[in-house]
N, C-alpha and C. Protein backbone atom coordinates (compact mmCIF):
# COMPACT_ATOMS: atom_id res chain seq x y z
N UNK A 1 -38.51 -31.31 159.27
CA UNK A 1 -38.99 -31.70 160.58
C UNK A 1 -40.49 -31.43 160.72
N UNK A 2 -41.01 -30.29 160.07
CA UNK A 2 -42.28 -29.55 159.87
C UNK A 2 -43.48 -31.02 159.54
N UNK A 3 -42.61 -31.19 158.10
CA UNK A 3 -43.49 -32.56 157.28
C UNK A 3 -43.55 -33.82 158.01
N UNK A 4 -42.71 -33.96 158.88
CA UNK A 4 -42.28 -35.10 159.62
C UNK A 4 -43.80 -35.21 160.73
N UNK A 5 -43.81 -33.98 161.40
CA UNK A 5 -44.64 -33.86 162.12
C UNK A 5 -46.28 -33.87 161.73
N UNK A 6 -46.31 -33.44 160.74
CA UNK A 6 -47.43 -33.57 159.89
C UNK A 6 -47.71 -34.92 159.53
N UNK A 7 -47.32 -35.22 159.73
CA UNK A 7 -47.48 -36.61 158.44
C UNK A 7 -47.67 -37.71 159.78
N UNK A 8 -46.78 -37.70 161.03
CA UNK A 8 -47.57 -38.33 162.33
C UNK A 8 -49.17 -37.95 163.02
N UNK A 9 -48.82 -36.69 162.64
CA UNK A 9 -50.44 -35.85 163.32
C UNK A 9 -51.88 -36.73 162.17
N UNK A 10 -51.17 -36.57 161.32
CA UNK A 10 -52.35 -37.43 159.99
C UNK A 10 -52.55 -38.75 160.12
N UNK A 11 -51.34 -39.55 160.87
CA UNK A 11 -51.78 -41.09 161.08
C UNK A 11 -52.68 -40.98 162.10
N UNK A 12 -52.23 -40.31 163.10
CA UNK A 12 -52.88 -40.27 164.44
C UNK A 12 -53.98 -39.92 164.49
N UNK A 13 -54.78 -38.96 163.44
CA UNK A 13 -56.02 -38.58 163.07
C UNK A 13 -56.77 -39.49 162.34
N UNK A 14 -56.34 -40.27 161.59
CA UNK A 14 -56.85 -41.01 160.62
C UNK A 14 -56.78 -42.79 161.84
N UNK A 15 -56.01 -42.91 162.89
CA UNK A 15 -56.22 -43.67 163.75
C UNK A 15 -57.48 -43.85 164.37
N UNK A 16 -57.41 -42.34 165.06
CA UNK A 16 -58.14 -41.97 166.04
C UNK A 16 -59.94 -41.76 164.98
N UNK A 17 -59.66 -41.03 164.13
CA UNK A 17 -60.82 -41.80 163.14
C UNK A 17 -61.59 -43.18 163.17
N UNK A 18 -60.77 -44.23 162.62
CA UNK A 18 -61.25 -45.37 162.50
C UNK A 18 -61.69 -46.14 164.00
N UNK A 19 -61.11 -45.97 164.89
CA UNK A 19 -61.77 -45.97 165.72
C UNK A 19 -62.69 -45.58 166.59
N UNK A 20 -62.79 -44.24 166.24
CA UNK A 20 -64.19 -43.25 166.34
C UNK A 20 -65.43 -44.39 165.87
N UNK A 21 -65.22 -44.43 164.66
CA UNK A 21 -66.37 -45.39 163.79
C UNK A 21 -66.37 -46.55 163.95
N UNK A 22 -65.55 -47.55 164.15
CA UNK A 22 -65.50 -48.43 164.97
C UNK A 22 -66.26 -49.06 166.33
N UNK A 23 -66.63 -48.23 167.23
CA UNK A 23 -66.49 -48.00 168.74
C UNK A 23 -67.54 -49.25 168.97
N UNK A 24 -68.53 -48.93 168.41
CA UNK A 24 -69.75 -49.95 169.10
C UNK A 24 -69.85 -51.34 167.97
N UNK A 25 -68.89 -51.36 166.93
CA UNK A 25 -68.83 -52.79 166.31
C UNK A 25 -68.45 -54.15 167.24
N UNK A 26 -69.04 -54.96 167.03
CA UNK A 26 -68.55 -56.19 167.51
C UNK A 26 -67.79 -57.10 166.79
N UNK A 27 -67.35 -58.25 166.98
CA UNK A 27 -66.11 -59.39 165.87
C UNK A 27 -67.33 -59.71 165.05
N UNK A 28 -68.66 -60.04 166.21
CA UNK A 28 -69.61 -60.72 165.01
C UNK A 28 -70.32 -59.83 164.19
N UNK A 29 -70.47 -58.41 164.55
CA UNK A 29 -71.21 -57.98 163.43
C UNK A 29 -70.26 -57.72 162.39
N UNK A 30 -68.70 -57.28 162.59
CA UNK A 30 -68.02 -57.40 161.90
C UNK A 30 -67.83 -58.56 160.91
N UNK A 31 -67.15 -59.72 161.04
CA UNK A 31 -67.55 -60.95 160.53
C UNK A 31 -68.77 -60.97 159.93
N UNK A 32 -69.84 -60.60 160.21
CA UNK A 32 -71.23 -60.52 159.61
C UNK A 32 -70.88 -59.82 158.30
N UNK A 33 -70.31 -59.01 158.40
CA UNK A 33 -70.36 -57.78 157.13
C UNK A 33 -69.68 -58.14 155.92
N UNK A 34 -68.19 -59.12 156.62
CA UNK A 34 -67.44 -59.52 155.57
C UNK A 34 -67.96 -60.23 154.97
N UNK A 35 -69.22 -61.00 155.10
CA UNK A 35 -70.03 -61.89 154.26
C UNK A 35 -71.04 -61.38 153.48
N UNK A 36 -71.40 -60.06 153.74
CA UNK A 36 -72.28 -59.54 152.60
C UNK A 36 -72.29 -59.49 151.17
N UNK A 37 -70.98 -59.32 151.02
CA UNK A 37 -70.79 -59.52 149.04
C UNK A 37 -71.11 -61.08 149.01
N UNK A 38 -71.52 -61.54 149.27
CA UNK A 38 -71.63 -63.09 148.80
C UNK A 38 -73.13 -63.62 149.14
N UNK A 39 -73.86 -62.58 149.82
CA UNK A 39 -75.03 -62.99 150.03
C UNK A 39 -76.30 -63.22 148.95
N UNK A 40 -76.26 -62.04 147.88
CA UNK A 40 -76.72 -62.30 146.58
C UNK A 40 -76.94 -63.42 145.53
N UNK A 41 -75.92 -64.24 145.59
CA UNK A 41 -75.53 -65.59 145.06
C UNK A 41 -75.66 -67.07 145.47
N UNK A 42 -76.76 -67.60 145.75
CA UNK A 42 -76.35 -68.60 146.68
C UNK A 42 -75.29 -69.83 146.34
N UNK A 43 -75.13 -70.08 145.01
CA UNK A 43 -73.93 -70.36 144.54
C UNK A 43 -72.38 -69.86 145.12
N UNK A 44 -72.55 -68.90 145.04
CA UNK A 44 -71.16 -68.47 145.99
C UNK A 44 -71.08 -68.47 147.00
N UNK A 45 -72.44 -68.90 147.56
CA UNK A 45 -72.36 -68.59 148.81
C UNK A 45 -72.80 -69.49 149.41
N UNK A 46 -72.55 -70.70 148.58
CA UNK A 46 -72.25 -72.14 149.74
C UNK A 46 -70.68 -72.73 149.28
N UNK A 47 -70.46 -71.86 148.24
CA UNK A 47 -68.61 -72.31 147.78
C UNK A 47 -67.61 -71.48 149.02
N UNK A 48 -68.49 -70.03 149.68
CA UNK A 48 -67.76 -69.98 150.56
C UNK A 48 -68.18 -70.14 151.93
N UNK A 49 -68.92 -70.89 152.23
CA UNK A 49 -69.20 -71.70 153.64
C UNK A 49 -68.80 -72.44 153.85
N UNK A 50 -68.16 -73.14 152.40
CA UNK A 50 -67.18 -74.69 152.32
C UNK A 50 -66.02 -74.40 152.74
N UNK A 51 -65.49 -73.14 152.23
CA UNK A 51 -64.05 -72.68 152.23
C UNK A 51 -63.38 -72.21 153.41
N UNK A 52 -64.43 -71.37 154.08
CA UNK A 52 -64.32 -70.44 155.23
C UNK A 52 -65.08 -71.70 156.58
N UNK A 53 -66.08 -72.17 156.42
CA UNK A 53 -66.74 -72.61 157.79
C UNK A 53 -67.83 -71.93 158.34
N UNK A 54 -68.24 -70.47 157.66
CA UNK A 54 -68.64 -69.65 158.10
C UNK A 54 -70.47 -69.56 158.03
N UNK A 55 -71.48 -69.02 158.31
CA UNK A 55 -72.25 -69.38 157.37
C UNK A 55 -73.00 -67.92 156.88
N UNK A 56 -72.98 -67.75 155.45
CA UNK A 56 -73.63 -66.70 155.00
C UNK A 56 -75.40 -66.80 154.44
N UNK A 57 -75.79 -65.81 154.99
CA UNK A 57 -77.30 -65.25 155.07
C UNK A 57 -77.23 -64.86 153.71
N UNK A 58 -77.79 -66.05 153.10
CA UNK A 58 -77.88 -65.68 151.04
C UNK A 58 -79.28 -65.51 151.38
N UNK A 59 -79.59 -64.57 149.90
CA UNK A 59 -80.86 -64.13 149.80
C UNK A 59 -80.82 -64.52 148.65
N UNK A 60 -82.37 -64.99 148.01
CA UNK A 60 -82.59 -65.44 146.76
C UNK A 60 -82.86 -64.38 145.92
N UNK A 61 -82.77 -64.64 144.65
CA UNK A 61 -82.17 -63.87 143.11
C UNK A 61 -83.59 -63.03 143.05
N UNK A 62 -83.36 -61.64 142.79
CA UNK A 62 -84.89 -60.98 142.23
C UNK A 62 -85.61 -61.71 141.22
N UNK A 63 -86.82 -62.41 141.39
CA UNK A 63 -87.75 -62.59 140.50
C UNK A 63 -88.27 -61.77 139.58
N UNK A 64 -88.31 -61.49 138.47
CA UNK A 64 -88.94 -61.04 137.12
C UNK A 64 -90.62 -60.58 137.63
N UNK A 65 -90.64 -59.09 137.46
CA UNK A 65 -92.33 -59.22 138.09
C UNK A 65 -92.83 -59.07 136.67
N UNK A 66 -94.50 -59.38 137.18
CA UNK A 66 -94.81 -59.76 135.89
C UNK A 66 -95.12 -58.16 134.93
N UNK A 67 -94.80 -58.37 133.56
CA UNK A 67 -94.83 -56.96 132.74
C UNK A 67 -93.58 -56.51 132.79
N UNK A 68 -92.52 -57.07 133.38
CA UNK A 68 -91.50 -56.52 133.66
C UNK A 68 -90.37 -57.30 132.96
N UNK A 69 -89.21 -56.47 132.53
CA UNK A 69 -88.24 -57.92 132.07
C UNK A 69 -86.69 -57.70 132.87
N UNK A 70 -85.79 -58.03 133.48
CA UNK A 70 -84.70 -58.48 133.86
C UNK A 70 -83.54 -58.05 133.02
N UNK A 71 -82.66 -57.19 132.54
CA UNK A 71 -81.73 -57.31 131.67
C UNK A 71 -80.62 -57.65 132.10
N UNK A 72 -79.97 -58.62 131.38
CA UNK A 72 -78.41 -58.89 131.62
C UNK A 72 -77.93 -58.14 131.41
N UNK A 73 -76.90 -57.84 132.00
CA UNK A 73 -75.83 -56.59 131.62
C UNK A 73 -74.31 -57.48 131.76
């Protein structure tokens, strides 16, 4: 009964958490965020504006400065 109780007190904390951090997000900055992994690429990131409707803020690829070289990894 001990563990039982424990183990509600931990959702309820871990609830009451995420919405702690939560509090002042909006849908759109939210939505905003879910588009960040795709902003790097603009390739991917007009395959998913097609897919979704949505539109993501791509940024173009680091340029090579000069003296400098780029490695693939």
């Amino acid at each position: 009964m001990f563990e039982i109780f424990l183990n509600v007190l931990g959702v309820v904390f871990l609830w009451l958490a995420v919405e702690y951090c939560l509090r002042h997000q909006t849908s759109e900055s939210l939505d905003d965020a879910s588009m960040v992994p795709f902003a790097d690429d603009p390739e991917v990131a007009r395959r998913v504006e097609l897919a979704t409707g949505k539109t993501v803020k791509a940024v173009a690829p680091e340029e090579a400065k000069p003296g400098w070289i780029n490695l693939q990894m």
